[in-house]
Structures are given as structure tokens and as C-alpha cells.
PDB file of N, CA and C in Angstrom:
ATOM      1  N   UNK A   1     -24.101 -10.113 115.083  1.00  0.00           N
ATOM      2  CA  UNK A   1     -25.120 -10.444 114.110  1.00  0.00           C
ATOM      3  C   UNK A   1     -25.071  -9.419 112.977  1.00  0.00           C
ATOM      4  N   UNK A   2     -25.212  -9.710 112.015  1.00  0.00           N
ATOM      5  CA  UNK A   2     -25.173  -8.840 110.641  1.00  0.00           C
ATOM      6  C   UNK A   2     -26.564  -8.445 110.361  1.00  0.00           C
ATOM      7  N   UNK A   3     -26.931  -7.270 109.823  1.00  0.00           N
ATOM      8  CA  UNK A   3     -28.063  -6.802 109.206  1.00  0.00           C
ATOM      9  C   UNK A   3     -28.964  -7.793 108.429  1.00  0.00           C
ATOM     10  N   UNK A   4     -30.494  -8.150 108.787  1.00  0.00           N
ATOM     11  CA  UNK A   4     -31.158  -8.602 107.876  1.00  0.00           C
ATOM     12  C   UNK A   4     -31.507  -8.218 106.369  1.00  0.00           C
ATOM     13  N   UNK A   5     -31.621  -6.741 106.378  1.00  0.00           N
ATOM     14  CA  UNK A   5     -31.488  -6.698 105.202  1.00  0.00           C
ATOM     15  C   UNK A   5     -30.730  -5.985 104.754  1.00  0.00           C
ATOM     16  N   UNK A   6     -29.649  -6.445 103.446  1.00  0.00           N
ATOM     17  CA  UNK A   6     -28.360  -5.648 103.319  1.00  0.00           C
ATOM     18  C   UNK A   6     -28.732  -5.009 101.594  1.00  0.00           C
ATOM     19  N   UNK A   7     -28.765  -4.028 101.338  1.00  0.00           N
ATOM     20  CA  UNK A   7     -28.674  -3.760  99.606  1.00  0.00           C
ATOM     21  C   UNK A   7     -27.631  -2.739  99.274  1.00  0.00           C
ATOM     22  N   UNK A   8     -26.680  -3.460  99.122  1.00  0.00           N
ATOM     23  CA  UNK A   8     -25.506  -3.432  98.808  1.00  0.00           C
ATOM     24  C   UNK A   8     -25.101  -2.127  98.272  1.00  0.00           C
ATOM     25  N   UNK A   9     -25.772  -2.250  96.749  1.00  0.00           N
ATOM     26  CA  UNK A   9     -26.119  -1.116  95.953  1.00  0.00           C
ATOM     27  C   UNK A   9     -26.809   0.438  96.501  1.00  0.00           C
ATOM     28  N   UNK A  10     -27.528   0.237  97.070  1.00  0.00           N
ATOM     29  CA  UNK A  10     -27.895   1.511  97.830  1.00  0.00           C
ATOM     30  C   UNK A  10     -27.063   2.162  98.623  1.00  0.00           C
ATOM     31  N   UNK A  11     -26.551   0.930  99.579  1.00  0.00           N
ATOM     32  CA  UNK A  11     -25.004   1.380 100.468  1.00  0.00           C
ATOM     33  C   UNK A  11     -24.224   2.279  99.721  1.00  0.00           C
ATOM     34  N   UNK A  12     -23.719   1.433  98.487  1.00  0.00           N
ATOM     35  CA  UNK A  12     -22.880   2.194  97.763  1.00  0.00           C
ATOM     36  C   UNK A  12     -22.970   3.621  97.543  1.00  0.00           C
ATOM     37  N   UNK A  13     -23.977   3.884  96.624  1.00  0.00           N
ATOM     38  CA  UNK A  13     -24.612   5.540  96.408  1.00  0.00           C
ATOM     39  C   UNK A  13     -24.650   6.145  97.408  1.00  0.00           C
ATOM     40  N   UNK A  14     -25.573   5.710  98.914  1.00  0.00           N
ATOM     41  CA  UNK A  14     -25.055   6.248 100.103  1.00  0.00           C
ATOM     42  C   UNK A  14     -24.079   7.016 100.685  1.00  0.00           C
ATOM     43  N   UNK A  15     -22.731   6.119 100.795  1.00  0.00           N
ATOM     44  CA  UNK A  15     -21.635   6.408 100.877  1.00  0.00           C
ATOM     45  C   UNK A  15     -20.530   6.874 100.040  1.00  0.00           C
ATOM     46  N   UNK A  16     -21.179   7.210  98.998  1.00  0.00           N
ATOM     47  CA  UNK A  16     -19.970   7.806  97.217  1.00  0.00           C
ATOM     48  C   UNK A  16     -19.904   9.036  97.964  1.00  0.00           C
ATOM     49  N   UNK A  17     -20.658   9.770  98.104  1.00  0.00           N
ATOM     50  CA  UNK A  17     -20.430  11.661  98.484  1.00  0.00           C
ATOM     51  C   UNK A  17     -19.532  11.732 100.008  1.00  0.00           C
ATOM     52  N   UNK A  18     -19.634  11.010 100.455  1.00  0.00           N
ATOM     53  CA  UNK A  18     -18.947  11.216 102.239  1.00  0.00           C
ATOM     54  C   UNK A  18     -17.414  10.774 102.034  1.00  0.00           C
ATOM     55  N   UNK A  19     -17.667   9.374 100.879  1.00  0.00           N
ATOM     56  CA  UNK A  19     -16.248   9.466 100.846  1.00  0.00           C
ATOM     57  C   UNK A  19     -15.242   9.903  99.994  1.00  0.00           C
ATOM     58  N   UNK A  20     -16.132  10.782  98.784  1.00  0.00           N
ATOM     59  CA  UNK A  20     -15.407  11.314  97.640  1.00  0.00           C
ATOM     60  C   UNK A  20     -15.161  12.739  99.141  1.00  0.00           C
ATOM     61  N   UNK A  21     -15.809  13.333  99.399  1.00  0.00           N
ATOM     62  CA  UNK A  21     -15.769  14.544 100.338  1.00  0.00           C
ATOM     63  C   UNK A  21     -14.176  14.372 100.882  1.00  0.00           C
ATOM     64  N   UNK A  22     -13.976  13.288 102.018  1.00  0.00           N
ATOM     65  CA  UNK A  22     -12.848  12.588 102.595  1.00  0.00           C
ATOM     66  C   UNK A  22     -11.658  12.779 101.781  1.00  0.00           C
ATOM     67  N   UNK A  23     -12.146  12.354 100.611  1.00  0.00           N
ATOM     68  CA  UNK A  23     -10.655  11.932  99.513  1.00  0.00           C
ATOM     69  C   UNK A  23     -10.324  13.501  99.496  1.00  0.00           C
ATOM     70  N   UNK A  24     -11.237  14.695  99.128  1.00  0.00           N
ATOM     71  CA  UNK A  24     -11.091  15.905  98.776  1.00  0.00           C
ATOM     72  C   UNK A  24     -10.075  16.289  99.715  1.00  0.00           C
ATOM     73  N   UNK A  25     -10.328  16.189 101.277  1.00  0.00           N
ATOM     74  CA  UNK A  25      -9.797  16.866 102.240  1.00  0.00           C
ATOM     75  C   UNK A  25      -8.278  16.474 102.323  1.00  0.00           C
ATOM     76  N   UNK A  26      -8.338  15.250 102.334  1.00  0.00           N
ATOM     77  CA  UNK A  26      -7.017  14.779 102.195  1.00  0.00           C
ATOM     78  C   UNK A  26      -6.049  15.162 101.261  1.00  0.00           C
ATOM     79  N   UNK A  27      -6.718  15.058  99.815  1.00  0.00           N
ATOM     80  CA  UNK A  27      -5.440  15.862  99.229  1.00  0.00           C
ATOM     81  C   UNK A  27      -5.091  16.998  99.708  1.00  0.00           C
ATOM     82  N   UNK A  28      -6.311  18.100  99.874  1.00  0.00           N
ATOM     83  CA  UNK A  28      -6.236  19.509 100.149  1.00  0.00           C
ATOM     84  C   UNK A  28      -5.269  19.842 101.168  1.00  0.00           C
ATOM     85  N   UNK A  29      -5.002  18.588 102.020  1.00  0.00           N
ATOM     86  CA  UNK A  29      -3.917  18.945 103.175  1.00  0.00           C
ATOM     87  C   UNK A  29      -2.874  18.440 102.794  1.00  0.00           C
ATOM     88  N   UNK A  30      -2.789  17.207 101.989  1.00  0.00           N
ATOM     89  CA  UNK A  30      -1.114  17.077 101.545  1.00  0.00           C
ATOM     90  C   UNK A  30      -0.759  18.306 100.284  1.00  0.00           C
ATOM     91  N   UNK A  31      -1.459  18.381  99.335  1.00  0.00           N
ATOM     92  CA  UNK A  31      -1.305  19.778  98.896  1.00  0.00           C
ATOM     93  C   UNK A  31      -0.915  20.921  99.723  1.00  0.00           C
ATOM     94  N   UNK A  32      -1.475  21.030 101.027  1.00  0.00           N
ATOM     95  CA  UNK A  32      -1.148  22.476 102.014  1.00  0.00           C
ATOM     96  C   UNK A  32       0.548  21.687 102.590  1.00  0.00           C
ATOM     97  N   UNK A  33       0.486  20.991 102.598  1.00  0.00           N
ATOM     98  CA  UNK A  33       1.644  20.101 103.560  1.00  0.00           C
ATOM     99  C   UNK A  33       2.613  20.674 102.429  1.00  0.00           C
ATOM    100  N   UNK A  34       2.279  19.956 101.430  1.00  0.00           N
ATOM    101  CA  UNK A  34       4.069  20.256 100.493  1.00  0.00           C
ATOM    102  C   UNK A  34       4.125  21.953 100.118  1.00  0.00           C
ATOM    103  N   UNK A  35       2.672  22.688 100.321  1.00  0.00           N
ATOM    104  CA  UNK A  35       3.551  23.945  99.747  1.00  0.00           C
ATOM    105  C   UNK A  35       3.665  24.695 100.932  1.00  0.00           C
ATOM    106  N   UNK A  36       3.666  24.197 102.551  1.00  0.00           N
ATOM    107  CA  UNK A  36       4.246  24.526 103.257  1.00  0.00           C
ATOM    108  C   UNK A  36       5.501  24.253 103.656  1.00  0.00           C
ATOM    109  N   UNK A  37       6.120  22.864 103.405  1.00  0.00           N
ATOM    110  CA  UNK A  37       7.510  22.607 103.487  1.00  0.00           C
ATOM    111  C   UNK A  37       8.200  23.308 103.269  1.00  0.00           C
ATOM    112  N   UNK A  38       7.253  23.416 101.039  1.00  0.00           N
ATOM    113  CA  UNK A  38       8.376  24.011 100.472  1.00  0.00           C
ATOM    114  C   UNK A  38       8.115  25.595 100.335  1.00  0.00           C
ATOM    115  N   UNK A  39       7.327  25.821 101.218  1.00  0.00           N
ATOM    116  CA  UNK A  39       7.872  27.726 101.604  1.00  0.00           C
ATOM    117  C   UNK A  39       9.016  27.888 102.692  1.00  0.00           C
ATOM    118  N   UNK A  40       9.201  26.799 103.547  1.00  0.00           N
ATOM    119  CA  UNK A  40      10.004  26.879 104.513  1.00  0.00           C
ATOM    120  C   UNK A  40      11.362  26.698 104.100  1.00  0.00           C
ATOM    121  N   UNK A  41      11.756  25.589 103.364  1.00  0.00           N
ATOM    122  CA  UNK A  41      12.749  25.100 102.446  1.00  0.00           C
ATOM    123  C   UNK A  41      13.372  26.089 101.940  1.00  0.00           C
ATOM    124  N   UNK A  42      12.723  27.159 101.099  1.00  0.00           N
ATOM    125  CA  UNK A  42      12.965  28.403 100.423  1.00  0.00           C
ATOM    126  C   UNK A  42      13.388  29.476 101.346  1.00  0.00           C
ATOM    127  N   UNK A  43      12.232  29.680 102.170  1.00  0.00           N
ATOM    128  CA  UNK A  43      13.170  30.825 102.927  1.00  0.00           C
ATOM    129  C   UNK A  43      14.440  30.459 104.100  1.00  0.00           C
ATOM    130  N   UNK A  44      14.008  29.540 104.042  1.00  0.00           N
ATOM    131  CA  UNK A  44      15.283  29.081 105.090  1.00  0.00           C
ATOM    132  C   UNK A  44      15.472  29.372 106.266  1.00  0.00           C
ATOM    133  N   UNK A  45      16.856  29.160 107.256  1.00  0.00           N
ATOM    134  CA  UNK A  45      16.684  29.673 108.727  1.00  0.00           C
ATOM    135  C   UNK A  45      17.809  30.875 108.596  1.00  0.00           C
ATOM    136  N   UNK A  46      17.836  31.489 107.512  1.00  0.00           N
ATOM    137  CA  UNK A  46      19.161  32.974 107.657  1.00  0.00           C
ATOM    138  C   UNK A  46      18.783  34.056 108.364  1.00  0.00           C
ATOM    139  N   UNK A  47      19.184  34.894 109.172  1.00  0.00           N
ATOM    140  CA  UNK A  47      18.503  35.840 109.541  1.00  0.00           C
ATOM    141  C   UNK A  47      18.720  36.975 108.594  1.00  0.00           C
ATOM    142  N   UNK A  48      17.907  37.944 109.029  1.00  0.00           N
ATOM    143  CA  UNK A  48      17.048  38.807 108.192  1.00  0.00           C
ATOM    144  C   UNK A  48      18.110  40.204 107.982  1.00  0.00           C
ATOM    145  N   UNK A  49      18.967  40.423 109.392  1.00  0.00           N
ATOM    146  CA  UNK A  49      19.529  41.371 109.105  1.00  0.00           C
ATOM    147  C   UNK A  49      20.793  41.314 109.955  1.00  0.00           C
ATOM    148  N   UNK A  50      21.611  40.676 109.681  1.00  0.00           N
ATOM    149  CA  UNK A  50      23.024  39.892 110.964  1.00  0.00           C
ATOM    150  C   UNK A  50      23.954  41.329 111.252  1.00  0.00           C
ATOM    151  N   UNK A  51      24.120  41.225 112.376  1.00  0.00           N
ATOM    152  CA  UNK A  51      25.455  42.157 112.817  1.00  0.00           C
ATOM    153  C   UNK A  51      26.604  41.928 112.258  1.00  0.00           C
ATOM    154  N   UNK A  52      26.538  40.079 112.248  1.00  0.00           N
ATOM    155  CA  UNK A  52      28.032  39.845 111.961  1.00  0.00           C
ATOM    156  C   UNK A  52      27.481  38.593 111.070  1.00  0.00           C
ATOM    157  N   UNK A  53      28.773  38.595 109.995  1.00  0.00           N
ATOM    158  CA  UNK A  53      28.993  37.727 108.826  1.00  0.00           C
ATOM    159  C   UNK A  53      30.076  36.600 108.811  1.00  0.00           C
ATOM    160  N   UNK A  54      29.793  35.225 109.021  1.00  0.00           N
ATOM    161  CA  UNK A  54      30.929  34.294 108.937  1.00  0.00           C
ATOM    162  C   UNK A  54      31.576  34.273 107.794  1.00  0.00           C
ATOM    163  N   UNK A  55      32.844  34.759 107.657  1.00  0.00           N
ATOM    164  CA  UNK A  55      33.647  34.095 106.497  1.00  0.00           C
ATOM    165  C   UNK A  55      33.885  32.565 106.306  1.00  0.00           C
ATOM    166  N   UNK A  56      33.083  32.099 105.159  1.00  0.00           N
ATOM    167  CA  UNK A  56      33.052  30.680 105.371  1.00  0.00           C
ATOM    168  C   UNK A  56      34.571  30.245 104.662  1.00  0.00           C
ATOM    169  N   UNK A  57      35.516  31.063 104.268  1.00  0.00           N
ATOM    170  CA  UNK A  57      37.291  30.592 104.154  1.00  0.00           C
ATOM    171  C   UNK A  57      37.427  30.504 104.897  1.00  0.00           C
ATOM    172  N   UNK A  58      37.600  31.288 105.390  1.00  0.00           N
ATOM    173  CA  UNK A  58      38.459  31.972 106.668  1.00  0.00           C
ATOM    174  C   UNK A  58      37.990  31.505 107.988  1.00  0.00           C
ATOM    175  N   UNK A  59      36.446  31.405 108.446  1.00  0.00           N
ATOM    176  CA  UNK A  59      35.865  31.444 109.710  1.00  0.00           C
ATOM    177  C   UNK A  59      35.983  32.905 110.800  1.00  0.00           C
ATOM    178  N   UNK A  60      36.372  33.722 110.026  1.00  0.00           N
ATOM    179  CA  UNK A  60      36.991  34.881 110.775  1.00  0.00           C
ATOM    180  C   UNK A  60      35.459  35.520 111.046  1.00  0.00           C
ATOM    181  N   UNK A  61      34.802  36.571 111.866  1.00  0.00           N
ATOM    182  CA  UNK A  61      33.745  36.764 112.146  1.00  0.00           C
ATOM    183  C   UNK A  61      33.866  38.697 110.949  1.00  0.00           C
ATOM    184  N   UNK A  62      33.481  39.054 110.210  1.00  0.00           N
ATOM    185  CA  UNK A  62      33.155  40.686 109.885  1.00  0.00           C
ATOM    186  C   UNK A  62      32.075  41.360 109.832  1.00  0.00           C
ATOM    187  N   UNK A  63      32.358  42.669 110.439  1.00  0.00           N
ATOM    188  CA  UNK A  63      31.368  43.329 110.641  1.00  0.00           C
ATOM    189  C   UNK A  63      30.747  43.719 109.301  1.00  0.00           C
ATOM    190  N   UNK A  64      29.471  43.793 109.815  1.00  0.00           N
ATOM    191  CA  UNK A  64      28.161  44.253 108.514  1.00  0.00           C
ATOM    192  C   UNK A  64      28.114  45.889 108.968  1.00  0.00           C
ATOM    193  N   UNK A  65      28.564  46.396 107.687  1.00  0.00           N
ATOM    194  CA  UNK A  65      28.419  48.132 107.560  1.00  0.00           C
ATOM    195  C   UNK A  65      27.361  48.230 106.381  1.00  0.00           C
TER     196      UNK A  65
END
């Protein structure tokens, strides 16, 4: 059964702030989403301080002095 009395218009105003709020959050996390990718993207998976260095000619392994 549906509501006897429905005013539409009031609904509306009602619900503007809860769901402008909603819209806020959502960007705020695809915003956090892409500039977390792209911090990851950037630093990459290299390590920080390698023993050893692939020669990518060669494939030969040299030591880091």
C-alpha cells in the first residue's frame, strides 16, 4: 500500500541535503582512489637499496658498490 498522503515537494527539500552529502562522499573517495593509484604508479615496486643490479643488455647480475 502506498502512503495516503504524499507531498512530493516537501520530500524533495527533505532529501536535497542527505543526498547532496552522499554525492560529496563519493567523489571524495574516487578523488582519494585516483591519487592513491597514482602515488603507487609513481613510486613503483623498485627497491630502495639493491645489492645487486640486472644488466638489462646483458642479463648479467653486478654488484652495487
Amino acid at each position: 500500500m502506498s502512503a495516503p498522503d504524499t507531498n512530493i515537494e516537501k520530500q524533495t527539500r527533505w532529501h536535497r541535503g542527505p543526498l547532496i552529502g552522499m554525492a560529496v562522499v563519493v567523489l571524495f573517495a574516487l578523488g582519494y582512489g585516483a591519487y592513491y593509484l597514482g602515488n603507487l604508479a609513481e613510486e613503483g615496486n623498485n627497491p630502495d637499496n639493491p645489492d645487486v643490479i640486472i644488466d638489462g643488455r646483458t642479463g648479467e647480475a653486478e654488484e652495487v658498490q
